[in-house]
Protein backbone atom coordinates (compact mmCIF):
# COMPACT_ATOMS: atom_id res chain seq x y z
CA UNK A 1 82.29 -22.73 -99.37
CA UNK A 2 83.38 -26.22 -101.27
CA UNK A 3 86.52 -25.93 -99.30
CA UNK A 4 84.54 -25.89 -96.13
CA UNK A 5 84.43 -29.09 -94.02
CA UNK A 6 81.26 -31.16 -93.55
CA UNK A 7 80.79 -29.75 -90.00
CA UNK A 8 81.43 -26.02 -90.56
CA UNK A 9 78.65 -26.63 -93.62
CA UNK A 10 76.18 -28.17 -91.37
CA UNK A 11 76.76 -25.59 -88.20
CA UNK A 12 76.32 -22.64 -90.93
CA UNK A 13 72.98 -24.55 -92.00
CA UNK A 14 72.07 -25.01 -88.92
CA UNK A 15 72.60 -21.08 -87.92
CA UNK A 16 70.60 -20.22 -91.46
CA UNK A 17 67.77 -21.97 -90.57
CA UNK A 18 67.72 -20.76 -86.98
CA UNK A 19 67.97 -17.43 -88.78
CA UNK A 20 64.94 -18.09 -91.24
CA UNK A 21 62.76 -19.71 -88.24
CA UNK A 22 63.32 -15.99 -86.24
CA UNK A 23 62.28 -13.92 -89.36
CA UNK A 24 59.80 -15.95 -90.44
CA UNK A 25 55.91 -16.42 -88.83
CA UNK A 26 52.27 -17.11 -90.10
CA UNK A 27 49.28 -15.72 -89.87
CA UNK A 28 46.07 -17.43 -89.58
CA UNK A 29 43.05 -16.62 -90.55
CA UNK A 30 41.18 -16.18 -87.42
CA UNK A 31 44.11 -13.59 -86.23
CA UNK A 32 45.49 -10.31 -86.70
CA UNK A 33 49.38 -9.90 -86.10
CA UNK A 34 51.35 -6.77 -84.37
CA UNK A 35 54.95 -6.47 -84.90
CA UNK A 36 56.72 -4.84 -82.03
CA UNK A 37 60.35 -3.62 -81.84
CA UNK A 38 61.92 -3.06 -78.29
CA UNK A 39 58.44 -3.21 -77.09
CA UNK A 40 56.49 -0.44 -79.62
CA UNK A 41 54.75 -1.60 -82.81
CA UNK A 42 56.13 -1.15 -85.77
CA UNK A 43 54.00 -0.29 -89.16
CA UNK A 44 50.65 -1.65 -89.22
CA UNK A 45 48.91 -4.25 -88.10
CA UNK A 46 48.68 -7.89 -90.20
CA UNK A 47 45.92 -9.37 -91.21
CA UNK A 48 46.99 -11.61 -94.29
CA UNK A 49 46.77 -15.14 -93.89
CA UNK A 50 50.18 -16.69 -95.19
CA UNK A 51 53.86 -17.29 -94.25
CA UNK A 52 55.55 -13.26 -93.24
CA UNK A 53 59.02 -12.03 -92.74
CA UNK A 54 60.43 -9.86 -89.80
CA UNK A 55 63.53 -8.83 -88.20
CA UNK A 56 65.36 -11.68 -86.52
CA UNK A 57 65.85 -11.29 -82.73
CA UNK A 58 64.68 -7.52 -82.54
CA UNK A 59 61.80 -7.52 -83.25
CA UNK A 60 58.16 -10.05 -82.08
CA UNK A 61 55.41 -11.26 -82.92
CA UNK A 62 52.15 -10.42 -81.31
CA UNK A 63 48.76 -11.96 -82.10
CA UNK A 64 45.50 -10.40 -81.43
CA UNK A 65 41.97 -12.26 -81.65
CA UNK A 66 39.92 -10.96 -84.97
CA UNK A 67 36.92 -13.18 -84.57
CA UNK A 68 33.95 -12.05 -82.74
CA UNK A 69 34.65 -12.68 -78.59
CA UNK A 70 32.01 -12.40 -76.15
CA UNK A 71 31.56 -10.76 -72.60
CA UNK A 72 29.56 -12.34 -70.31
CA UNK A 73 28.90 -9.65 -67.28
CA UNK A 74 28.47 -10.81 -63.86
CA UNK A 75 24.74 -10.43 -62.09
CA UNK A 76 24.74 -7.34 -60.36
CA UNK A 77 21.70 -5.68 -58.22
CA UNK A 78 20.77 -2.37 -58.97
CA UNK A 79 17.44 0.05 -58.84
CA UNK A 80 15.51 1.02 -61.34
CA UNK A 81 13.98 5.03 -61.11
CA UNK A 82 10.85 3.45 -59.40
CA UNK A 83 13.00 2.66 -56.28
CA UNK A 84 12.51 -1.30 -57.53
CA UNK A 85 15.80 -3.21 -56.56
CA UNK A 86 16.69 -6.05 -59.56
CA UNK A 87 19.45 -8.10 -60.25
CA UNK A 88 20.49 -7.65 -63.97
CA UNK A 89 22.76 -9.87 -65.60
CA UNK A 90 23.80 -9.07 -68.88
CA UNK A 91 25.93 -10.04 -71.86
CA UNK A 92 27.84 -8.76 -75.26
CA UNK A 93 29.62 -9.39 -78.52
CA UNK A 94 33.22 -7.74 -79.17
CA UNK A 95 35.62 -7.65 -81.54
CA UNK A 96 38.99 -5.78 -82.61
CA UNK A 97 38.52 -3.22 -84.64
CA UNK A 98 41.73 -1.37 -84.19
CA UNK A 99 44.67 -4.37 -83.23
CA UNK A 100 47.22 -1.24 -82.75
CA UNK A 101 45.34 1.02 -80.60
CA UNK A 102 44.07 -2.21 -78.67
CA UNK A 103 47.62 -3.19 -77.96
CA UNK A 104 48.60 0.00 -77.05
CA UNK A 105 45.72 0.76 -74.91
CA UNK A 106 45.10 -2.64 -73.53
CA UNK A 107 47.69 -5.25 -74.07
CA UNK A 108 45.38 -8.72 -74.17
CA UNK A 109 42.12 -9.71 -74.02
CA UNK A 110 42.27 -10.15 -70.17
CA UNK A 111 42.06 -6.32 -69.58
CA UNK A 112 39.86 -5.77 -72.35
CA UNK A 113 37.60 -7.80 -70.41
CA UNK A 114 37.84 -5.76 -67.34
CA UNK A 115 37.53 -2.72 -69.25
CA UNK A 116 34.07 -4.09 -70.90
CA UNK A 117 32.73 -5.01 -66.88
CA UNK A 118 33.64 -1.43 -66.36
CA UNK A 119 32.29 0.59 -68.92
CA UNK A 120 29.35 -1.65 -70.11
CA UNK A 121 28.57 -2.50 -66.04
CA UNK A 122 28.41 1.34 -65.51
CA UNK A 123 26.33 2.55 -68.57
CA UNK A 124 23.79 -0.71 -67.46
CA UNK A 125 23.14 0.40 -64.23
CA UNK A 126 22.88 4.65 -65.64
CA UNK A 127 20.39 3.07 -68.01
CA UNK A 128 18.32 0.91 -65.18
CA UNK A 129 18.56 3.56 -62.92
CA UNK A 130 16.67 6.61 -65.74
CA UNK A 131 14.32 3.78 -66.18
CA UNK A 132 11.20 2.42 -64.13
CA UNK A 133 11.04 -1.67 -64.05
CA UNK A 134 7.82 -1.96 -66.17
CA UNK A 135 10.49 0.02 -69.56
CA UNK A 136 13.26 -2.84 -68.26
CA UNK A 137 11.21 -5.79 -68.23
CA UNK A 138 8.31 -4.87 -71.25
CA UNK A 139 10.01 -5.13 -74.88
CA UNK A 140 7.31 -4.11 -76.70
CA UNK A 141 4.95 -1.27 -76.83
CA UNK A 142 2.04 -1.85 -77.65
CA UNK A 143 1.44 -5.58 -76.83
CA UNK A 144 -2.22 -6.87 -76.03
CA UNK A 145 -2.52 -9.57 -73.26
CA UNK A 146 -4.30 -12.16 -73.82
CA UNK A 147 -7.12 -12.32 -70.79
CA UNK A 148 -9.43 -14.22 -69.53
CA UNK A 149 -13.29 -13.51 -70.49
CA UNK A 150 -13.81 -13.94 -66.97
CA UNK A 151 -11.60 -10.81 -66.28
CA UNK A 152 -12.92 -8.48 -68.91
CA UNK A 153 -15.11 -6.53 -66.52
CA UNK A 154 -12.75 -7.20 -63.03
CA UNK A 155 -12.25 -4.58 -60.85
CA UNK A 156 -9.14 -2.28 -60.37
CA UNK A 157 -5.97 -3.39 -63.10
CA UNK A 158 -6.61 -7.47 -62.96
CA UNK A 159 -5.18 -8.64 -66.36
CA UNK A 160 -4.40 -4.87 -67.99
CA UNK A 161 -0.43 -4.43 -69.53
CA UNK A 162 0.86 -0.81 -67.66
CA UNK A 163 1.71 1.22 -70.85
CA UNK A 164 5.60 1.69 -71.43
CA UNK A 165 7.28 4.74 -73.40
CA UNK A 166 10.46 2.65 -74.43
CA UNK A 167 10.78 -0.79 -73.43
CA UNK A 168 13.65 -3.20 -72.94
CA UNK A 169 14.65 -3.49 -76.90
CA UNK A 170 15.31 0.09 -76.57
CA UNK A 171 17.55 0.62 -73.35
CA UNK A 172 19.36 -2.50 -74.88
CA UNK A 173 20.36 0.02 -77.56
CA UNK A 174 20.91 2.60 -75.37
CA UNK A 175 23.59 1.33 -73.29
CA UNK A 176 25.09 -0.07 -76.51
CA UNK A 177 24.89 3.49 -78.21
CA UNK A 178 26.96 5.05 -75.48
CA UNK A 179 29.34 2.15 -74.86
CA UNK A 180 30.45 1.58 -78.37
CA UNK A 181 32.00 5.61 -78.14
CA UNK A 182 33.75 4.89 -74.73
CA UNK A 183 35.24 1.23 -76.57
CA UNK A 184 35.98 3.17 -79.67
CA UNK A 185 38.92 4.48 -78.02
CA UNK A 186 40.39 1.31 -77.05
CA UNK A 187 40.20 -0.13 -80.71
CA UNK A 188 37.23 -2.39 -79.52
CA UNK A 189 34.09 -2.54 -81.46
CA UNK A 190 30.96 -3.04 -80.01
CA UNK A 191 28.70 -5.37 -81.84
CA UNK A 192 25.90 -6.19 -79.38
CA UNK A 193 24.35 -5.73 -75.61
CA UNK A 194 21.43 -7.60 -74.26
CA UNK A 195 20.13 -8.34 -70.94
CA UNK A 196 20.19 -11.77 -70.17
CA UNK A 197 18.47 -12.55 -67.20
CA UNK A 198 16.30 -9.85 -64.78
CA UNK A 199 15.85 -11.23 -61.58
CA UNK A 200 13.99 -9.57 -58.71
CA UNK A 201 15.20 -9.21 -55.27
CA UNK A 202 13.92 -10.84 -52.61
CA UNK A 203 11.65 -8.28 -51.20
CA UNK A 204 10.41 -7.21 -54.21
CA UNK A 205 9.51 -10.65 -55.13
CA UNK A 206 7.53 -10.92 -52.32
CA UNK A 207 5.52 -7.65 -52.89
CA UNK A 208 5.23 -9.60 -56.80
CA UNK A 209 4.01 -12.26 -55.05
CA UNK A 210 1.65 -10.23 -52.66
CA UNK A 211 0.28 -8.12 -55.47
CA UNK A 212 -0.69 -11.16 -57.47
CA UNK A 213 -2.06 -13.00 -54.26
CA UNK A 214 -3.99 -9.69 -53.88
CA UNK A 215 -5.35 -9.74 -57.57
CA UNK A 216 -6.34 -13.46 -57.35
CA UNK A 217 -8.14 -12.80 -54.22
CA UNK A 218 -10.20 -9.57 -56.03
CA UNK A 219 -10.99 -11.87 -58.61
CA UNK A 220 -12.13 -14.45 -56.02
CA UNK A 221 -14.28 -12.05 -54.31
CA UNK A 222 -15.65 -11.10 -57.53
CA UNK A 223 -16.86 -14.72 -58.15
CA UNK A 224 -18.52 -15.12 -54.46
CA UNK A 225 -20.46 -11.47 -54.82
CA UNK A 226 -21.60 -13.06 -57.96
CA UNK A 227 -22.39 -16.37 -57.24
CA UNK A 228 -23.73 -14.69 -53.73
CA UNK A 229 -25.81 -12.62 -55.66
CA UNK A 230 -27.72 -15.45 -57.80
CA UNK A 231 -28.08 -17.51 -54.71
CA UNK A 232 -30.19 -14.61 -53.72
CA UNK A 233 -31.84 -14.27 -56.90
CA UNK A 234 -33.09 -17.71 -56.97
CA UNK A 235 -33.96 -17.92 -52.85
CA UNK A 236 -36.01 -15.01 -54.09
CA UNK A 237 -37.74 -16.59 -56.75
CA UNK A 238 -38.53 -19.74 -54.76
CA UNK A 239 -39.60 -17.71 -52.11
CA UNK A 240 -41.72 -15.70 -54.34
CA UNK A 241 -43.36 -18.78 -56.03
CA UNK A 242 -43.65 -20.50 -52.39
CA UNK A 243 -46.23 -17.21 -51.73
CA UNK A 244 -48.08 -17.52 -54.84
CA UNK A 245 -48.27 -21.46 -54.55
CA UNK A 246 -49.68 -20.97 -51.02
CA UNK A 247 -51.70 -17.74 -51.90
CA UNK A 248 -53.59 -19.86 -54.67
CA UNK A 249 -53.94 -23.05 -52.50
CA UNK A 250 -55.93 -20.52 -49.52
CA UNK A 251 -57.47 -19.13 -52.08
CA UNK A 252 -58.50 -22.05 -53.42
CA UNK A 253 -59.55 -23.45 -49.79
CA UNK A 254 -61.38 -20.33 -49.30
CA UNK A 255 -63.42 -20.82 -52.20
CA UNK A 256 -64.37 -24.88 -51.38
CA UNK A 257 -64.62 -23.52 -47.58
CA UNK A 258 -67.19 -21.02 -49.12
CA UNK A 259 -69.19 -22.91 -51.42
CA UNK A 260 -69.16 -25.41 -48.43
CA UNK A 261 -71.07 -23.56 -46.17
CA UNK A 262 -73.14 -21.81 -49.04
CA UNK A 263 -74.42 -25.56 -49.90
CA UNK A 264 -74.60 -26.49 -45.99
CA UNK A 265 -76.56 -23.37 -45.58
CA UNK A 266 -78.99 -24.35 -48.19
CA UNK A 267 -79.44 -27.41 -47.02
CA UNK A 268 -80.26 -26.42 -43.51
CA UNK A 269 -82.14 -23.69 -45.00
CA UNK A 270 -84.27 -26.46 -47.36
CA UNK A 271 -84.69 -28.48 -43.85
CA UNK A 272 -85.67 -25.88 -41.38
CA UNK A 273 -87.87 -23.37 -43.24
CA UNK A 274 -90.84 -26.50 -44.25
CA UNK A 275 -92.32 -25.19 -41.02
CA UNK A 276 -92.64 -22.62 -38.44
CA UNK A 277 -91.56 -25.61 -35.88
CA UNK A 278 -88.32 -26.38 -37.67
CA UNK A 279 -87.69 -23.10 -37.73
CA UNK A 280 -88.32 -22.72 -33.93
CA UNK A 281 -86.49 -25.74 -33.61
CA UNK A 282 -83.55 -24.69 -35.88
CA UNK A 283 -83.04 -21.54 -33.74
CA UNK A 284 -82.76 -23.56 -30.67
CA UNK A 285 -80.16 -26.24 -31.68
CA UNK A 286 -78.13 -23.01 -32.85
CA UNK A 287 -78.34 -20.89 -29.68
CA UNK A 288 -77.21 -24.45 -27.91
CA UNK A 289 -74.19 -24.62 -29.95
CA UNK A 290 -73.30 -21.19 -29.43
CA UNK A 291 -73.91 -21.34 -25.56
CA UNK A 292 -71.40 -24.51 -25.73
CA UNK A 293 -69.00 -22.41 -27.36
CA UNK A 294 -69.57 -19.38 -24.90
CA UNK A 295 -70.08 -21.32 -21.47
CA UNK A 296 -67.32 -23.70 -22.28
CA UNK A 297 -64.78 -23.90 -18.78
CA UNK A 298 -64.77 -21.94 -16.44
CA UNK A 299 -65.88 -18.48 -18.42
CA UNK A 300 -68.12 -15.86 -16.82
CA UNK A 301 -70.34 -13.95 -19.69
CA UNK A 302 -72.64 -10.90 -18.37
CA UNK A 303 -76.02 -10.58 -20.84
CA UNK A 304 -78.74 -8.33 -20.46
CA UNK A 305 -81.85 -9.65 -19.78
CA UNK A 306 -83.18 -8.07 -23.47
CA UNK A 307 -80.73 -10.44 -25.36
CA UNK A 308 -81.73 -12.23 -28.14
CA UNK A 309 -79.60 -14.99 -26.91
CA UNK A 310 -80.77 -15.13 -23.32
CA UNK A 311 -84.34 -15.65 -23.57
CA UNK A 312 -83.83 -19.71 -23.72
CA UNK A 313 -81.93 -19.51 -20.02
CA UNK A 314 -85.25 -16.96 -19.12
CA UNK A 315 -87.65 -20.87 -19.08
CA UNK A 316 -84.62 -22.42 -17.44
CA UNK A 317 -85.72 -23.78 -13.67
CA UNK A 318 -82.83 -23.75 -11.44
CA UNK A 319 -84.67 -26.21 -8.98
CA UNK A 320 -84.62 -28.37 -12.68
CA UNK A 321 -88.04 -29.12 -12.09
C-alpha cells in the first residue's frame, strides 16, 4: 500500500468510507429499527440506542415509531339500542408493541391508521348500538343531581337522573377490551379509547329541546296552580272578613236602631199615657201616619167597616162640613 500513489490511496479511502457509511446506522431513542434483506426482515427487531452495523448494499434499514402515537377517529353518526341517532367522535393512544409483526402486517404508520378507523370505528358503533343513550352519555352510577328545592315535590321526572346499569367509563373499556385482541395481531398495542365528543343529531336535539321546554313549562304550571291557589286563599279570607266586618256593623246598627226606638217608645209612652186625652190623641196622630203611608198615590185599600183603623174615616163628612 506505501507503493500506492496518492490518488489510488485516496479513491480506496474514499470507497472504505462509502463502505462504512452503508454498514453503519443509529438508532435513536425514540425508535425501534428493522433490518430487511431483499425485502424480509432479518433477526429481530432493534431497539438499542447507539451507532449499529449491517450488511452493505443488501440489506436496509427500516425505522418504526416506539413512542406512544395517537388516533384521532373521525365523527361518525350512529344509533344507540334506544333508536337515538348521535354523532360520536372518538379518540386513542397506540403504540408498537411488536415492530416485526407490524412491518409485516402493516408496513407504516399510514395503514396502521386505517386499520385503527376500521377496527376501533366498528367495535364503537357494536358498543353504541347494545347500549341505550342515557349508559353512553352517564359515567357514573350512582350520581345525585343537585336540584332545586323548588323541584323537590314537581310532578312527573323534573330534575330526577334515569338510573344507568353501566355508564360511559365502562363501554369506554369495552370497546378497548375487544379492540386491543383484534390489534394484537398486527403488533399494535392498545393503550387507551375514550369518547371525545357526543353530539346529538338534529332531530333528536330538537325532541332534547322539546322535552326540556316541556319540563320548564310543568314546572311553570306548577308555580301558577300555586300562586293561583293562594290568590284564592286570601280572596277568601278577605271575603270572609268583609262578611264578618259587615255582619258586626248590622249587628251593631240593629242594636242602636233597637235601643232607638226602645228609648223613642218610652218617651212617647212617658208623653201620651199622663192622660186619657193624650192617649186619645196619641192614637190619632198614629192612625194619620199610617193612613199617609197606606193612601199615599193613587192606591185603592178595601177595609171593613169593623176595622180598628177605619173608625176615624166613619166621623169623616164628605160634604167637609
Amino acid at each position: 500500500m506505501k507503493n500506492l500513489p496518492i490518488p489510488a490511496l485516496i479513491v480506496f479511502g474514499l470507497l472504505l468510507a462509502f463502505l462504512l457509511y452503508n454498514a453503519s446506522y443509529t438508532v435513536h431513542e425514540t425508535e425501534q429499527v428493522i433490518i430487511t434483506q431483499f425485502g424480509k426482515p432479518v433477526g429481530d427487531p432493534i431497539a438499542d440506542a447507539g451507532l449499529h452495523l449491517k450488511v452493505p448494499f443488501i440489506q436496509e434499514v427500516i425505522r418504526i415509531e416506539e413512542r406512544i402515537l395517537d388516533w384521532d377517529g373521525r365523527p361518525n353518526e350512529m344509533p344507540t339500542k334506544d333508536k337515538t341517532y348521535i354523532i360520536v367522535d372518538t379518540f386513542g393512544r397506540w403504540r408498537i408493541k411488536d415492530a416485526k409483526q407490524f412491518y409485516l402486517r402493516l408496513r407504516d404508520e399510514r395503514s396502521a391508521q386505517s386499520r385503527l378507523d376500521d377496527i376501533l370505528g366498528s367495535e364503537t358503533r357494536n358498543a353504541i348500538a347494545k347500549h341505550e343513550l342515557i349508559e353512553v352519555i352517564r359515567t357514573t352510577k350512582d350520581r345525585q343531581p343537585e336540584r332545586d328545592a323548588v323541584l323537590v315535590d314537581a310532578p312527573g321526572n323534573v330534575g330526577v337522573l334515569y338510573p344507568i346499569t353501566k355508564g360511559r367509563a365502562k363501554i369506554e373499556k369495552e370497546i378497548f377490551d375487544k379492540a386491543s385482541g383484534k390489534l394484537a395481531d398486527f403488533g399494535i398495542e392498545l393503550l387507551d379509547v375514550q369518547f371525545k365528543r357526543i353530539n346529538y343529531n338534529e332531530s333528536v336535539q330538537q325532541r332534547i329541546y322539546d322535552r326540556m321546554i316541556s319540563e320548564r313549562q310543568q314546572i311553570a304550571e306548577r308555580f301558577r296552580s300555586e300562586g293561583e291557589g293562594e290568590a284564592a286563599k286570601i280572596i277568601g279570607k278577605k271575603e270572609r272578613d268583609l262578611l264578618k266586618i259587615e255582619s258586626e256593623a248590622y249587628k251593631r246598627v240593629q242594636e242602636i236602631q233597637g235601643e232607638a226606638d226602645a228609648k223613642a217608645t218610652e218617651i212617647y209612652a212617658s208623653a201620651y199615657n199622663q192622660s186619657e186625652d193624650s192617649v186619645s190623641f196619641y192614637e190619632f196622630i198614629k192612625t194619620m201616619e199610617t193612613y199617609q203611608e197606606m193612601l199615599g198615590g193613587d192606591s185603592t185599600m178595601i177595609m171593613t167597616t169593623g176595622s180598628d183603623i177605619f173608625k176615624f174615616l166613619k166621623h169623616v163628612n164628605p160634604s167637609g162640613e
